[in-house]
Protein backbone atom coordinates (compact mmCIF):
# COMPACT_ATOMS: atom_id res chain seq x y z
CA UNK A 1 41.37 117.62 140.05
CA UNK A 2 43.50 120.68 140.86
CA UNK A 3 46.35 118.90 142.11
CA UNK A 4 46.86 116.73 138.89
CA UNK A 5 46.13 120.02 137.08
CA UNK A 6 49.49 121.11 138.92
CA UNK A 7 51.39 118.37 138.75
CA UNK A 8 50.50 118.32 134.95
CA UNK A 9 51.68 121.73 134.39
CA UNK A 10 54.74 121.16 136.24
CA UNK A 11 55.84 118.32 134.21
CA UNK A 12 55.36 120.10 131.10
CA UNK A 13 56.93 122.96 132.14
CA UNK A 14 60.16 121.32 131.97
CA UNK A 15 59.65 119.59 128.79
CA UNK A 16 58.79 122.85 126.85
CA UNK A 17 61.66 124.67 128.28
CA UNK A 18 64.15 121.60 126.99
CA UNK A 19 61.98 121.73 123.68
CA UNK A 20 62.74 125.56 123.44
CA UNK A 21 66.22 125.18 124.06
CA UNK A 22 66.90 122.65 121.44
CA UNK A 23 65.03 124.71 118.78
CA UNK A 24 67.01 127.41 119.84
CA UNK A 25 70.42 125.14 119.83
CA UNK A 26 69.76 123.97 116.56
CA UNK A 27 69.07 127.56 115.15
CA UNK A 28 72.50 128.87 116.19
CA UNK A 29 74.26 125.85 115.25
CA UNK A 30 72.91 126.15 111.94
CA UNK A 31 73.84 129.92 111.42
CA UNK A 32 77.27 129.44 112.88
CA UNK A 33 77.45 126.88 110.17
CA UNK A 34 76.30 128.57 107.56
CA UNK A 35 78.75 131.55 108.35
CA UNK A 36 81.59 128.58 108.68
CA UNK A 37 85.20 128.79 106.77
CA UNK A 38 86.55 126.57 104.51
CA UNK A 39 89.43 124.38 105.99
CA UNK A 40 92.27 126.46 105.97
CA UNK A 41 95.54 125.24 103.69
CA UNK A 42 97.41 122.24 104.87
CA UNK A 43 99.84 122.56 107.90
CA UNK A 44 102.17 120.02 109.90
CA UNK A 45 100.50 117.41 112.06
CA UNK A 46 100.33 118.97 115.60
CA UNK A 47 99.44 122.14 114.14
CA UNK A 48 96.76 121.14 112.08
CA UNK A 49 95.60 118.73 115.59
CA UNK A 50 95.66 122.09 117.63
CA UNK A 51 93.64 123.97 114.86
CA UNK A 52 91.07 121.24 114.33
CA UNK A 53 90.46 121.23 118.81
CA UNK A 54 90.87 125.01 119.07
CA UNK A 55 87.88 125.41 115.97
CA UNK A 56 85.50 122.12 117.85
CA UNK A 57 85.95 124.44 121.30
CA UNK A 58 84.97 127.93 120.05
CA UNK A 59 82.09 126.18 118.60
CA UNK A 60 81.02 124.26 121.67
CA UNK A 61 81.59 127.15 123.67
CA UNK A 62 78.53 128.83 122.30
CA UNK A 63 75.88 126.07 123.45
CA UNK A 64 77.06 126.17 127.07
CA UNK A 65 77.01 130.20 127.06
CA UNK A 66 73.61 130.46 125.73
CA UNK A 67 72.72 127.42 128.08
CA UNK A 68 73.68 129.93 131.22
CA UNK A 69 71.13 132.51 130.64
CA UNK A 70 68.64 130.22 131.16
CA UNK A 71 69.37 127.60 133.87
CA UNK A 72 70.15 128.65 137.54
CA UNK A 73 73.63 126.64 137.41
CA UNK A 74 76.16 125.68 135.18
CA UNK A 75 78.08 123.11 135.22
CA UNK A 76 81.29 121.78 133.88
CA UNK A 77 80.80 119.71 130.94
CA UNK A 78 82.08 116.53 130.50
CA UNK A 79 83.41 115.12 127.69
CA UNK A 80 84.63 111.33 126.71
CA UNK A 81 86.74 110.78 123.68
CA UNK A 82 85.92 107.73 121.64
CA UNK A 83 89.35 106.96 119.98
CA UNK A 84 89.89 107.75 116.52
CA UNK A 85 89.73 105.75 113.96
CA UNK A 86 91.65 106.25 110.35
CA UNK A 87 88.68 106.46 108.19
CA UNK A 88 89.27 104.29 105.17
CA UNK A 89 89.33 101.41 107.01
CA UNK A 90 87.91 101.81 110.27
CA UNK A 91 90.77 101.09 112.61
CA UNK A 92 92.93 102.61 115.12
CA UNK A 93 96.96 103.35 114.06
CA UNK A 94 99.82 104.56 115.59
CA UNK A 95 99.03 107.94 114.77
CA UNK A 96 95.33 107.82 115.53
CA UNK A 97 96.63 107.47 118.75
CA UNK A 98 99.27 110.38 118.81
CA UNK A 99 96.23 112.47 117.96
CA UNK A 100 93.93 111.51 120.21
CA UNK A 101 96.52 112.15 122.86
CA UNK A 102 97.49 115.73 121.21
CA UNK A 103 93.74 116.48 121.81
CA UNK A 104 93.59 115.35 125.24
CA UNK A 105 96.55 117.66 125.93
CA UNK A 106 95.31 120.81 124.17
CA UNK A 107 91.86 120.34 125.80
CA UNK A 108 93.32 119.91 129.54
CA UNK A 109 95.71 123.42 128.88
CA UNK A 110 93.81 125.29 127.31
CA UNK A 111 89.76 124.73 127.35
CA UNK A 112 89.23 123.66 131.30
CA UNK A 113 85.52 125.02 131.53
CA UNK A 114 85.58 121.31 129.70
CA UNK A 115 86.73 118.04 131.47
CA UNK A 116 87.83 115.21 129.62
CA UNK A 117 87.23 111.16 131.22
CA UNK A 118 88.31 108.22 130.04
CA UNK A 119 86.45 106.50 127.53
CA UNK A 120 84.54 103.34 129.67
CA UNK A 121 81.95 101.85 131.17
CA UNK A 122 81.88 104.18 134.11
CA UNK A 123 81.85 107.32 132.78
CA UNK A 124 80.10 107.29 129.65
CA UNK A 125 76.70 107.58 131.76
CA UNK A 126 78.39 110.79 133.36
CA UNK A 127 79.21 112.59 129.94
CA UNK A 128 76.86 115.27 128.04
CA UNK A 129 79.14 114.68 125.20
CA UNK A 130 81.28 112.63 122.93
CA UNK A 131 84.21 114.07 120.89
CA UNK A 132 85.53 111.50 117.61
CA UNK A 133 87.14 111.63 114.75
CA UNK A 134 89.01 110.28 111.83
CA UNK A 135 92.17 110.72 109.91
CA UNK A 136 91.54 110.54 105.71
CA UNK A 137 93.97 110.06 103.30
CA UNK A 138 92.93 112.31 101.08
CA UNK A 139 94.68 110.94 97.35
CA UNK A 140 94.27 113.80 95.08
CA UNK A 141 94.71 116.58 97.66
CA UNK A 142 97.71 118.37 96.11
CA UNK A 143 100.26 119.30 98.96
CA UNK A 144 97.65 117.33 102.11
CA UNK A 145 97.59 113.98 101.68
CA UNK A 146 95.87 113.77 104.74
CA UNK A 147 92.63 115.24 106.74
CA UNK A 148 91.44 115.31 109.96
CA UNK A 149 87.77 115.14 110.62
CA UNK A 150 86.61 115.88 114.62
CA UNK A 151 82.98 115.86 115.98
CA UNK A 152 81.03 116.99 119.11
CA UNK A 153 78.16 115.22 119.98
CA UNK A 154 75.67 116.16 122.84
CA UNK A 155 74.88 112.50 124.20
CA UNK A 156 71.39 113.56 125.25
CA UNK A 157 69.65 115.02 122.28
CA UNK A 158 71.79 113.14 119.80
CA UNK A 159 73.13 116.52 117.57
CA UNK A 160 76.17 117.39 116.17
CA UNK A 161 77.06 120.55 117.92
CA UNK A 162 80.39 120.96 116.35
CA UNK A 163 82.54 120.12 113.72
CA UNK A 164 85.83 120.58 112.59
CA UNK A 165 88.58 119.85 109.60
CA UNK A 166 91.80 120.03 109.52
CA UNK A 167 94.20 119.72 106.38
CA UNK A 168 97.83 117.90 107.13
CA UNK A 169 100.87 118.54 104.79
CA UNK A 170 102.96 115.96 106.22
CA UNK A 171 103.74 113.01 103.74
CA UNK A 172 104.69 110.26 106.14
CA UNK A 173 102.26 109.14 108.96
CA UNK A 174 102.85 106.59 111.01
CA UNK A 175 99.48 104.51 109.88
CA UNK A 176 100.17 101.09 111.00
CA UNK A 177 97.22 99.37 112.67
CA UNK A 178 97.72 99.19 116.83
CA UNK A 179 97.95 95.62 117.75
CA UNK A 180 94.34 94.82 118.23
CA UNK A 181 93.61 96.11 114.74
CA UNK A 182 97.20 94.35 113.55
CA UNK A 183 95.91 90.91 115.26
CA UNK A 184 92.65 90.71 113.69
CA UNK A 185 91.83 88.41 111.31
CA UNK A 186 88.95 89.95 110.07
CA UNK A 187 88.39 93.68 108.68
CA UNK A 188 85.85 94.92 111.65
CA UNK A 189 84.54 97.97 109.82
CA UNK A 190 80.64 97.26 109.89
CA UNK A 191 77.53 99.11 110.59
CA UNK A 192 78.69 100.37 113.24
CA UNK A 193 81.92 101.20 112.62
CA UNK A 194 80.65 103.15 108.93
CA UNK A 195 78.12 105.02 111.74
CA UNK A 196 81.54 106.65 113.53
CA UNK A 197 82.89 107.39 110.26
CA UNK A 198 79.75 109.36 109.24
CA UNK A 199 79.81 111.45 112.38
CA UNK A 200 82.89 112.33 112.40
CA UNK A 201 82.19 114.35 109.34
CA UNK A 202 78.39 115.61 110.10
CA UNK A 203 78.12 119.31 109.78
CA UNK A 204 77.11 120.74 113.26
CA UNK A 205 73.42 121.24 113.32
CA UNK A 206 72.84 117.47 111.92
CA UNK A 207 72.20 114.20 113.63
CA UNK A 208 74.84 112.23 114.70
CA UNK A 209 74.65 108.97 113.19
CA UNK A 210 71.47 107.04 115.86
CA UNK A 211 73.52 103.39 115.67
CA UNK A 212 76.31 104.58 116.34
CA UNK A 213 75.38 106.79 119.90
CA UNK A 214 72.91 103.29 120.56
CA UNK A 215 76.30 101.33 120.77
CA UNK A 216 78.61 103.75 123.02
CA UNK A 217 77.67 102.42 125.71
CA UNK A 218 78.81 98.87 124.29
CA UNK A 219 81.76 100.21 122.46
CA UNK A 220 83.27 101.75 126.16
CA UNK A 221 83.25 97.88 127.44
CA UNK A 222 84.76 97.07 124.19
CA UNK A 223 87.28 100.05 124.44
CA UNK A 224 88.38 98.64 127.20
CA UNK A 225 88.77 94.90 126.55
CA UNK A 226 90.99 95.96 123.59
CA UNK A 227 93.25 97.97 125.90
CA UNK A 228 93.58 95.31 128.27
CA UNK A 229 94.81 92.93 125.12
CA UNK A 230 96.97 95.04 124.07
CA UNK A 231 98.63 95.88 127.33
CA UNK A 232 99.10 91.92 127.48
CA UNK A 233 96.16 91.08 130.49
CA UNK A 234 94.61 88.29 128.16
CA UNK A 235 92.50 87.24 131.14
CA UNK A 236 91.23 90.63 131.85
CA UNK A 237 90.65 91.00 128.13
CA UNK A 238 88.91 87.90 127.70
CA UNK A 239 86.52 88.76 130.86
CA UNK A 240 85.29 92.02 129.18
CA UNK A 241 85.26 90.59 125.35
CA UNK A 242 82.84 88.00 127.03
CA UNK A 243 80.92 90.94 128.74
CA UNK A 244 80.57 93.07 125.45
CA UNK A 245 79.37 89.70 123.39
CA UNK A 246 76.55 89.11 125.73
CA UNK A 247 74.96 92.81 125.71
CA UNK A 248 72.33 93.11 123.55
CA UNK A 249 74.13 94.67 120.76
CA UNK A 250 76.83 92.59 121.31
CA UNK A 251 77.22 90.88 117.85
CA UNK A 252 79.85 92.46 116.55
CA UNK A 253 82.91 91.80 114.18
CA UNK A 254 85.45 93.60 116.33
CA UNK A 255 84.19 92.13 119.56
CA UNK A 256 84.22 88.82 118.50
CA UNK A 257 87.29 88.80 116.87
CA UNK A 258 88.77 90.23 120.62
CA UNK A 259 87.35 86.70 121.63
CA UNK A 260 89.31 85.16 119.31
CA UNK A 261 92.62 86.59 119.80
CA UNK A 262 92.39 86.39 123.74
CA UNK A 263 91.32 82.80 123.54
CA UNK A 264 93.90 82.21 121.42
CA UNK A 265 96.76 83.82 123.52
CA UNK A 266 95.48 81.68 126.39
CA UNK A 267 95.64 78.48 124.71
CA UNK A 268 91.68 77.74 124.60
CA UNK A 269 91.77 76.34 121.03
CA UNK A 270 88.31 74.40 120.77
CA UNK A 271 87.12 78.04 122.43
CA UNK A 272 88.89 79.81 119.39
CA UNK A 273 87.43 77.58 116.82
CA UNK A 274 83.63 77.63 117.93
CA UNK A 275 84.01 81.87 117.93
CA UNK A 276 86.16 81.94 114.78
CA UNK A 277 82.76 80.11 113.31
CA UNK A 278 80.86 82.60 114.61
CA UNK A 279 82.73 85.21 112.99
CA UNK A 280 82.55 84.00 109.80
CA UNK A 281 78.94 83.46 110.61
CA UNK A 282 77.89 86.94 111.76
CA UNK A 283 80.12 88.41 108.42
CA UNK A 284 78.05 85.79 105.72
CA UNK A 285 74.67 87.46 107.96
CA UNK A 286 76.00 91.14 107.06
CA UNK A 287 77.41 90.44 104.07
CA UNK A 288 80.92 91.60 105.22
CA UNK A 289 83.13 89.07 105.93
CA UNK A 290 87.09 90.04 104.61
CA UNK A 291 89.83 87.70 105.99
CA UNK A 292 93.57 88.39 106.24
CA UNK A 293 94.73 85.55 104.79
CA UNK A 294 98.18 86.25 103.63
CA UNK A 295 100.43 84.83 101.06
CA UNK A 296 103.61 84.92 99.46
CA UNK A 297 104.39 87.48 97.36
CA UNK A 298 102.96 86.71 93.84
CA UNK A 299 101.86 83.11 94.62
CA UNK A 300 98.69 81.65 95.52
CA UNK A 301 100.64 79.98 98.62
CA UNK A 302 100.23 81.26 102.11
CA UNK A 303 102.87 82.72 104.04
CA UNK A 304 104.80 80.01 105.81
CA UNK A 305 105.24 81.37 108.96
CA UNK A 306 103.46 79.67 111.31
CA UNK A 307 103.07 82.48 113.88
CA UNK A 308 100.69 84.11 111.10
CA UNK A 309 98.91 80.97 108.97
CA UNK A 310 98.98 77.86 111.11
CA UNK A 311 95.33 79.07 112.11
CA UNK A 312 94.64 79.69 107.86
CA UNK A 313 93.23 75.65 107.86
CA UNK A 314 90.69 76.11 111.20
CA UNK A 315 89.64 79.87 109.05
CA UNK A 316 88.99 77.55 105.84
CA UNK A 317 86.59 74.95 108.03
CA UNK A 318 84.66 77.20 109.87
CA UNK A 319 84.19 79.52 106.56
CA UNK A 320 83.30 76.15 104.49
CA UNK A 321 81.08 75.19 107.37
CA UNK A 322 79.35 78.17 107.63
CA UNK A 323 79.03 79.00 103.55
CA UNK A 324 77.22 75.27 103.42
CA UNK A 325 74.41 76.41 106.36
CA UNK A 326 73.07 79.38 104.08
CA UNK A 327 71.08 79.08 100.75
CA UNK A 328 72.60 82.14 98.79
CA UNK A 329 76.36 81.39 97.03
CA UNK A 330 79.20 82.66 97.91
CA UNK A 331 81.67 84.89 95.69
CA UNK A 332 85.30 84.71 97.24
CA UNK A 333 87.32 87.59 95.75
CA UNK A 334 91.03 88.26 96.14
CA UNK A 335 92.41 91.78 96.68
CA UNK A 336 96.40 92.94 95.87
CA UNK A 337 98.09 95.69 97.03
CA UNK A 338 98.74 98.71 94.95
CA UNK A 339 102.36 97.12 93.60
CA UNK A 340 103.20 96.15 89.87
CA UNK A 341 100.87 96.57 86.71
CA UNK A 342 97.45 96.45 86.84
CA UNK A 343 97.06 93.33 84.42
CA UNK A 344 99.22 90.87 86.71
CA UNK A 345 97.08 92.00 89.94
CA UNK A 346 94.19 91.15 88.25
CA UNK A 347 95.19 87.78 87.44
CA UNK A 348 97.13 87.23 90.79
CA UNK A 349 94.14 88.13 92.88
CA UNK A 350 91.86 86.03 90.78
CA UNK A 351 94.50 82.99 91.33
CA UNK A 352 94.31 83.52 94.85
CA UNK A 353 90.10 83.81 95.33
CA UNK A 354 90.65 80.36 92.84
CA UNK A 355 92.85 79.02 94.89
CA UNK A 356 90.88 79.45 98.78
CA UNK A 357 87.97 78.47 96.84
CA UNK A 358 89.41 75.14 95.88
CA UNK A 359 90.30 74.64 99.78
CA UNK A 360 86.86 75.59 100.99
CA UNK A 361 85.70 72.47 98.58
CA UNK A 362 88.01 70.42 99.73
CA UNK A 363 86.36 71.00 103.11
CA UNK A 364 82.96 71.27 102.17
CA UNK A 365 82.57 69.40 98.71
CA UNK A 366 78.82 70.43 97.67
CA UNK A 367 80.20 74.32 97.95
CA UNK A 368 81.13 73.61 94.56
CA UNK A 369 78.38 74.51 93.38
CA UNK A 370 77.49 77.37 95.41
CA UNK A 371 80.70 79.25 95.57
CA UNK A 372 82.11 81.34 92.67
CA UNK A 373 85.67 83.09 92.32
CA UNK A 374 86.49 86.84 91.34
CA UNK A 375 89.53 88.97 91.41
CA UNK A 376 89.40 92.91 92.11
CA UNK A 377 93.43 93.26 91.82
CA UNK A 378 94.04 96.38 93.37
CA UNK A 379 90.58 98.56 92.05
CA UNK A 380 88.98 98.01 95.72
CA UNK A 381 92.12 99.01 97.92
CA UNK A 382 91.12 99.93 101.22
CA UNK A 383 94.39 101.96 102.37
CA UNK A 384 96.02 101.96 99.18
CA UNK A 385 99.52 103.10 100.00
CA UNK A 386 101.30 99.94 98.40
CA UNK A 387 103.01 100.29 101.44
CA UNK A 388 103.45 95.87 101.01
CA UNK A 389 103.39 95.59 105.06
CA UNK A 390 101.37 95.79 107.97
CA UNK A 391 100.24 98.93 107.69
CA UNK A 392 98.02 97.74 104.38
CA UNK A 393 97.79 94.43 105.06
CA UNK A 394 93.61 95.21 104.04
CA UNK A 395 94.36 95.61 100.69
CA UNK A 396 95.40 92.06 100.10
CA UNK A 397 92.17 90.45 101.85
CA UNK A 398 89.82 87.90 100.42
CA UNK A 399 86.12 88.56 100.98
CA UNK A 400 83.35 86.10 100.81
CA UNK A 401 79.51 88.03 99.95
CA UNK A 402 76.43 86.44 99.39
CA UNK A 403 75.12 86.42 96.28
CA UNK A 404 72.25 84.87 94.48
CA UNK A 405 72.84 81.47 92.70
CA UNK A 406 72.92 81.41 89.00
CA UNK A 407 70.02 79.12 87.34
């Protein structure tokens, strides 16, 4: 009886000293918030990166030196950095990336009681904490159209230990999608995706969004598949795509649609088809399906090039196929870009959702009666620069959500 009594004690021991810490944690986070300044007036791009890292260290720095009075050793804390993301619509651009690699830099010179691995499968179990973060456009900000949003997250307890914001003055970022994001033919931003987002901007002290930390260790294989398709290794690619998918949380938009680019780059067509289906499927399930499909400018026809719509008849059949399994209707709505009056994007993008709905008939004849049409012109824009290229190719999607059928 005495020596359970012991081990008992000793057990707890441990547990009450990490319950004491956390209060404590949690305290000063909330008091160093509370005491926080208001992001400072907008300032160029590196600057305003520099400012945003130098504000998330000073923070962070706190936790470890209260952390050192009570434990016997400290060591150096390690830190992955899930890549940004531009926050309207959930992707990584060209300057996403420049930041991300401005933080890297300014973390390495000047904050080295911190080291920083690479985002994968390998190192995320070695990490206490995850830095992310996301660039806003921010519309009516007079003089900073854009803002910069980072996060520290201690893995372990799941808190927000930092947080920082950054106002940019510069007009002009580069904010075209990186090729994975360019290739897509879906918009990937789904539960997951909106969990990043939401972290990015919790005030230290909070909870970091729980879906979001539940997939990192998912979203490191998928990290890497992407950078294996985009340095060209399709067959490397497809390996991990195929490795994320079959993980427990592996039914996602983004991974899936990496399966359907690599399969496509490596001629496996039937392959392409079966996932495309499942893409459309897993969208109807979460209500979230958007497709590129791109047309001419002001017509209802698609683009002719063939490197970007010969797939647009295989999208239509596996969409038709999939709208006929479920018993809800479907409402396909066009989206325009923010270019021209209001009235003619109205009845453009309304033209268009008529228009794929016809073809999604024409593959799946009783849809007529279960799919209606809608047009949003531009009043939903997702980047809203009317930018007319690749860079807001979102805002002239069609999306298909599940509604209920009319009597």
């Amino acid at each position: 009886m005495t020596t359970t009594h012991t081990n008992t004690a000793n057990t707890a021991a441990p547990r009450t000293l990490w319950r004491v810490l956390a209060l404590c944690t949690a305290t000063l986070l909330a008091a160093a918030c509370a005491h926080r300044p208001a992001p400072s007036s907008a300032m160029p791009f590196d600057q305003a990166v520099t400012q945003a890292v130098d504000d998330l260290m000073v923070q962070t720095q706190k936790l470890p030196a209260f952390l050192a009075k009570v434990e016997s050793t400290l060591t150096q804390r390690r830190i992955v950095i899930d890549p940004l993301l531009e926050g309207a619509s959930g992707q990584q651009t060209e300057v996403t990336r420049v930041a991300e690699q401005r933080i890297v830099q300014r973390m390495q010179a000047q904050f080295k009681q911190f080291t920083v691995t690479p985002f994968n499968a390998n190192e995320i179990g070695n990490a206490q904490y995850v830095l992310n973060g996301t660039l806003v456009r921010d519309k009516d900000a007079s003089g900073a159209p854009y803002r910069l949003n980072l996060a520290m997250t201690e893995i372990k307890s799941g808190m927000v230990i930092a947080q920082s914001v950054a106002r940019i003055s510069d007009a002009s970022l580069d904010t075209r999608p990186t090729a994975f994001f360019r290739d897509s033919p879906v918009n990937g931003k789904d539960r997951g995706v909106e969990g990043y987002i939401r972290t990015a901007e919790t005030p230290a002290g909070q909870a970091a969004d729980a879906l979001y930390l539940e997939r990192l260790p998912t979203a490191t294989v998928l990290q890497e598949a992407t950078a294996a398709y985009e340095a060209g290794r399709m067959s490397e690619a497809l390996s991990r795509y195929e490795a994320a998918s079959k993980r427990s949380d592996g039914q996602q938009l983004r991974i899936y649609s990496g399966l359907y680019l690599t399969q496509s780059q490596l001629g496996r067509t039937a392959d392409a088809e079966r996932t495309f289906g499942t893409l459309a499927r897993l969208g109807l399930e979460s209500n979230n399906l958007s497709v590129k499909f791109l047309f001419k400018p002001g017509s209802t026809d698609f683009l002719a090039d063939p490197k970007i719509s010969a797939a647009y008849p295989m999208w239509l059949r596996q969409i038709a196929r999939q709208a006929a399994q479920i018993e809800s209707c479907v409402v396909v709505t066009g989206h325009t870009s923010r270019t021209g009056s209001e009235a003619v994007n109205e009845r453009l993008s309304l033209q268009r959702a008529t228009s794929v709905k016809a073809r999604l008939v024409g593959e799946a004849p009783p849809l007529s009666k279960k799919l209606r049409e809608a047009g949003m012109g531009f009043r939903e824009n997702i980047v809203g620069t009317g930018a007319d290229d690749a860079s807001d190719a979102l805002d002239r999607r069609v999306e298909f959500k599940v509604a209920t059928c009319e009597a």
